[in-house]
Protein backbone atom coordinates (compact mmCIF):
# COMPACT_ATOMS: atom_id res chain seq x y z
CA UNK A 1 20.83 15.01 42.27
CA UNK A 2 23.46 16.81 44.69
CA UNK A 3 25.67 19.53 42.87
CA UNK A 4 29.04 18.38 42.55
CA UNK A 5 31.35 19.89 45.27
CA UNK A 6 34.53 22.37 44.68
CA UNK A 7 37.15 19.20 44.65
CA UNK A 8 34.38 17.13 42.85
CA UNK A 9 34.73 20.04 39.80
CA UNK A 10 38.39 20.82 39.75
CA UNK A 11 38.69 16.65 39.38
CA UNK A 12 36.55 16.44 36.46
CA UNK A 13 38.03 19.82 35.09
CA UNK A 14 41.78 18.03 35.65
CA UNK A 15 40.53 14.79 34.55
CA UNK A 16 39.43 16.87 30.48
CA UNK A 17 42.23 18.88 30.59
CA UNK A 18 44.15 15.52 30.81
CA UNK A 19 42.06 14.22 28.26
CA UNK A 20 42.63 17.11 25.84
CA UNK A 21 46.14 17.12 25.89
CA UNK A 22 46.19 13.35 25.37
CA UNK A 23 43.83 13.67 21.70
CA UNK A 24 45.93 16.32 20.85
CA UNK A 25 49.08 14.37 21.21
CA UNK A 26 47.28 11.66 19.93
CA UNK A 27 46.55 13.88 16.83
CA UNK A 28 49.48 15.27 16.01
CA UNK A 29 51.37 11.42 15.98
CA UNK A 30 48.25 10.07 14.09
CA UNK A 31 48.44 6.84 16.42
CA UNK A 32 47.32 6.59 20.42
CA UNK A 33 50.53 5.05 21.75
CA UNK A 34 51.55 7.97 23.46
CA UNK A 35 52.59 6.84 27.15
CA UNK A 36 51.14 8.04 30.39
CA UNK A 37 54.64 9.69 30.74
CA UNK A 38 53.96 11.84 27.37
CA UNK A 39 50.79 12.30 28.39
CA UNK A 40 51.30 13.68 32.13
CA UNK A 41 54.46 15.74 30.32
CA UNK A 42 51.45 17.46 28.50
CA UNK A 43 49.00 17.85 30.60
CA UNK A 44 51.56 19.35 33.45
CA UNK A 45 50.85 16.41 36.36
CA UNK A 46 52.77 14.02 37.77
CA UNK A 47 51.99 10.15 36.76
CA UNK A 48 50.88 9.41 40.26
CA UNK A 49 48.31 12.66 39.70
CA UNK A 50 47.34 10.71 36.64
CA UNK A 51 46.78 7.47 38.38
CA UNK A 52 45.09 8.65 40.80
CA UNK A 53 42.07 9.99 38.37
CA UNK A 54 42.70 7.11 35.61
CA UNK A 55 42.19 3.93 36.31
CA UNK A 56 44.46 2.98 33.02
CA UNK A 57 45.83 4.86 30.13
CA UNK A 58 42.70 4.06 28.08
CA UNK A 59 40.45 5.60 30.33
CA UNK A 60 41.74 9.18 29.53
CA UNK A 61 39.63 9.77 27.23
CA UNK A 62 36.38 8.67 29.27
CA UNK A 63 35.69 12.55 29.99
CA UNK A 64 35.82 13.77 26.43
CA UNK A 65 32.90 11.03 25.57
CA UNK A 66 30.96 11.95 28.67
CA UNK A 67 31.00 15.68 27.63
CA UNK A 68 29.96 14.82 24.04
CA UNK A 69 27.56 12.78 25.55
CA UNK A 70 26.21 14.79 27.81
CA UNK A 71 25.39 17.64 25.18
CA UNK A 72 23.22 14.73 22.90
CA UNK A 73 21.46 14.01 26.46
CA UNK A 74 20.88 17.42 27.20
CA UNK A 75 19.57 18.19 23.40
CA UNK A 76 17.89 15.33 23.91
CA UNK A 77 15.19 16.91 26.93
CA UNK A 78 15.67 19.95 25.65
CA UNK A 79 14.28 18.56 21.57
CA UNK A 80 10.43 20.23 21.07
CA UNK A 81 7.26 18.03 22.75
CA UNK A 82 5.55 17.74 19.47
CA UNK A 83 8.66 18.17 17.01
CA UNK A 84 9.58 14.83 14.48
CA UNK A 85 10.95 12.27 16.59
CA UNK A 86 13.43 11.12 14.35
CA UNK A 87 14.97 14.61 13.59
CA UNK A 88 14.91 14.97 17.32
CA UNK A 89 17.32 12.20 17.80
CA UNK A 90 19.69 13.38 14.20
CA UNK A 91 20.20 16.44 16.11
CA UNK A 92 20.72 14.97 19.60
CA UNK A 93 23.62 12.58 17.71
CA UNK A 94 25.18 14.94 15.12
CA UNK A 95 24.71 18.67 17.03
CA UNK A 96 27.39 18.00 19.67
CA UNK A 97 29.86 17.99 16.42
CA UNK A 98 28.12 21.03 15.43
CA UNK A 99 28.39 22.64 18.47
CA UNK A 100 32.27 22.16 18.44
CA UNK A 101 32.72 23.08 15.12
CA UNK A 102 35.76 20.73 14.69
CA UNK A 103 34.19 18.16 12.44
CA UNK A 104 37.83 17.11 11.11
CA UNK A 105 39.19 17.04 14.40
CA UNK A 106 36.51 15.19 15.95
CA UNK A 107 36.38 12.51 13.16
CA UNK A 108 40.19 12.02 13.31
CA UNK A 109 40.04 11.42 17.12
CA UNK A 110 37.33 9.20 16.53
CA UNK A 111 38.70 7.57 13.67
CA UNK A 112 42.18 6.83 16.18
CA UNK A 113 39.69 5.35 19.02
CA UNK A 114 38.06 3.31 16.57
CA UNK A 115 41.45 1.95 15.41
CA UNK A 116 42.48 0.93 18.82
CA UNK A 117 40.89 -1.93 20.25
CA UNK A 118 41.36 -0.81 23.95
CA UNK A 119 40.28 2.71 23.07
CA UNK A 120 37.37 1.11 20.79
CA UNK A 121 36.24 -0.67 23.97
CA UNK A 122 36.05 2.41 26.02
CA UNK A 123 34.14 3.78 23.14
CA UNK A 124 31.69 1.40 22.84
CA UNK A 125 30.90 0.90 26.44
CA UNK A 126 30.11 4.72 27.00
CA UNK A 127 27.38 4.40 24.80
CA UNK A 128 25.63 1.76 27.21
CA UNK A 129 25.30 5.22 29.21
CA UNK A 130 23.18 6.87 27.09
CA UNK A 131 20.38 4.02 26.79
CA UNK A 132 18.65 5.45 29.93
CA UNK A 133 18.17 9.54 28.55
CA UNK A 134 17.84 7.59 25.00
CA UNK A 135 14.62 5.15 26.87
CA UNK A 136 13.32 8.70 28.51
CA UNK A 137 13.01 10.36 25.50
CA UNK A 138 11.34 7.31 23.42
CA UNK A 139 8.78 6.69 26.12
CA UNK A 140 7.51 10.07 26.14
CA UNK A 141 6.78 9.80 22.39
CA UNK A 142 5.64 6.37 21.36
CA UNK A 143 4.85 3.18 22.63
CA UNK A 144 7.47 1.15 24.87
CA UNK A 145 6.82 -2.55 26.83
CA UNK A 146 6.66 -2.78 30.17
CA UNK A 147 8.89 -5.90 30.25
CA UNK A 148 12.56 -3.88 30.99
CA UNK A 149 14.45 -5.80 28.41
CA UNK A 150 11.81 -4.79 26.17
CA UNK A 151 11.56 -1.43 27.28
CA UNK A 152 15.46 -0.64 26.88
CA UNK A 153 15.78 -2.12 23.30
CA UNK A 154 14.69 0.45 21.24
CA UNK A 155 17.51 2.66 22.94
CA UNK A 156 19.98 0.14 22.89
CA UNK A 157 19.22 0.02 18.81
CA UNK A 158 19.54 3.61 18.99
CA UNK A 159 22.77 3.17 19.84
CA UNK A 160 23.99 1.04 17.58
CA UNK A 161 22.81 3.32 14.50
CA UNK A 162 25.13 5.72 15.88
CA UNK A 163 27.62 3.70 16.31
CA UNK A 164 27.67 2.58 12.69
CA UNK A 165 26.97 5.94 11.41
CA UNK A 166 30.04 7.08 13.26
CA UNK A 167 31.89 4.55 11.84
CA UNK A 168 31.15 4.88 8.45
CA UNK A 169 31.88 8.88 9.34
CA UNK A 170 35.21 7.86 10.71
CA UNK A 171 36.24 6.56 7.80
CA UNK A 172 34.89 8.49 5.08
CA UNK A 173 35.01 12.04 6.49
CA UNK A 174 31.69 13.26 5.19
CA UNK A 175 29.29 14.84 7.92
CA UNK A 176 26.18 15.67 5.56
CA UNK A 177 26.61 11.78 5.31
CA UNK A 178 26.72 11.13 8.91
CA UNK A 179 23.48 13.33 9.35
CA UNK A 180 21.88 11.48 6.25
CA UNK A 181 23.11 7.45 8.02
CA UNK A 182 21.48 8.77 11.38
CA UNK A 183 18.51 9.87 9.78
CA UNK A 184 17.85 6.99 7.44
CA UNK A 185 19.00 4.89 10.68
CA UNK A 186 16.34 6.47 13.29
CA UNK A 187 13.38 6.19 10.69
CA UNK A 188 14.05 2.96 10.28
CA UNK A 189 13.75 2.18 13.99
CA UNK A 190 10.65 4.24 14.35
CA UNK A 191 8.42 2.51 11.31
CA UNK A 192 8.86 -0.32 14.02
CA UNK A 193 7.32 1.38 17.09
CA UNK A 194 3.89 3.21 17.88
CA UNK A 195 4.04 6.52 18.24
CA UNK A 196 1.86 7.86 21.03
CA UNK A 197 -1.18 9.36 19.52
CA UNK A 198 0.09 13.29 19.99
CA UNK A 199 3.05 11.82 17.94
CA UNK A 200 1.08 10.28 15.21
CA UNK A 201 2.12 12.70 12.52
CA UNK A 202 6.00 12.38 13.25
């Protein structure tokens, strides 16, 4: 894959700055209906600067779930050959929060997405993204169909655990629970599929 050029890197780094200062308004109001005018009065950009990387208001925060996801991708092909699979996939969903350290800020954010139908939808149709790293990972550790639909569905369920663990996190605020839902979740799946014989153990 080509590097991303000079203007390709100062539009993503606008585009999260822009996000930032959006959650943090967001934040400190406890609700998301902060208009693109507060939000561009934040950030330090003109609306048409905003338009021009956002599609619509909801789609500002698009590059804060693309850098969490990317670190649970990235922990994802970097998780051990022969490590447990499931505890592989715990860490891949839970250490990005780790890694930020803000669990009460990230769970209030999430919390206000969640609450939002428009910002729920963005939410829930970034994780489509990750079913392709999420298939990867699987396939090099147990048994997957050929068939694509098939193939995809143990990542797509994958998905859905952590979207319910999240959830539940959201609204209950406790992370050694999150870790616990995504673990119970991911075993769960795996008692289902055949591990590849290296993997037998897991």
């Amino acid at each position: 894959m080509a590097k991303p050029t000079l203007t390709e890197r100062r539009g993503e780094e606008l585009r999260l700055n822009v996000a930032l200062a959006a959650r943090d308004i967001f934040l400190a109001e406890d609700n998301t209906a902060a208009t693109v005018e507060r939000i561009c009065e934040a950030a330090g950009i003109a609306p048409r600067t905003f338009h021009r990387h956002f599609a619509a208001k909801e789609d500002v925060v698009m590059p804060l779930l693309a850098q969490y996801g990317s670190l649970s991708i990235q922990l994802l092909r970097d998780a051990p050959a022969s490590g447990d699979i499931a505890e592989a996939l715990v860490t891949a969903f839970s250490g990005e929060v780790h890694k930020r350290g803000e669990f009460e800020v990230d769970r209030r954010f999430l919390a206000l997405l969640i609450g939002d139908p428009q910002y729920r939808l963005r939410w829930l149709e970034w994780g489509q993204e990750l079913v392709p790293p999420i298939t990867d990972f699987l396939a090099a550790r147990v048994e997957l169909a050929d068939d694509p639909f098939a193939r995809t569905l143990p990542a797509h369920m994958v998905v859905q655990i952590c979207r319910q663990a999240y959830i539940h996190w959201a609204d209950k605020g406790d992370f050694d629970n999150l870790e616990a839902t995504l673990r119970a979740g991911m075993r769960l799946l795996l008692r289902a599929l055949s591990p590849l014989p290296e993997y037998a153990g897991s």
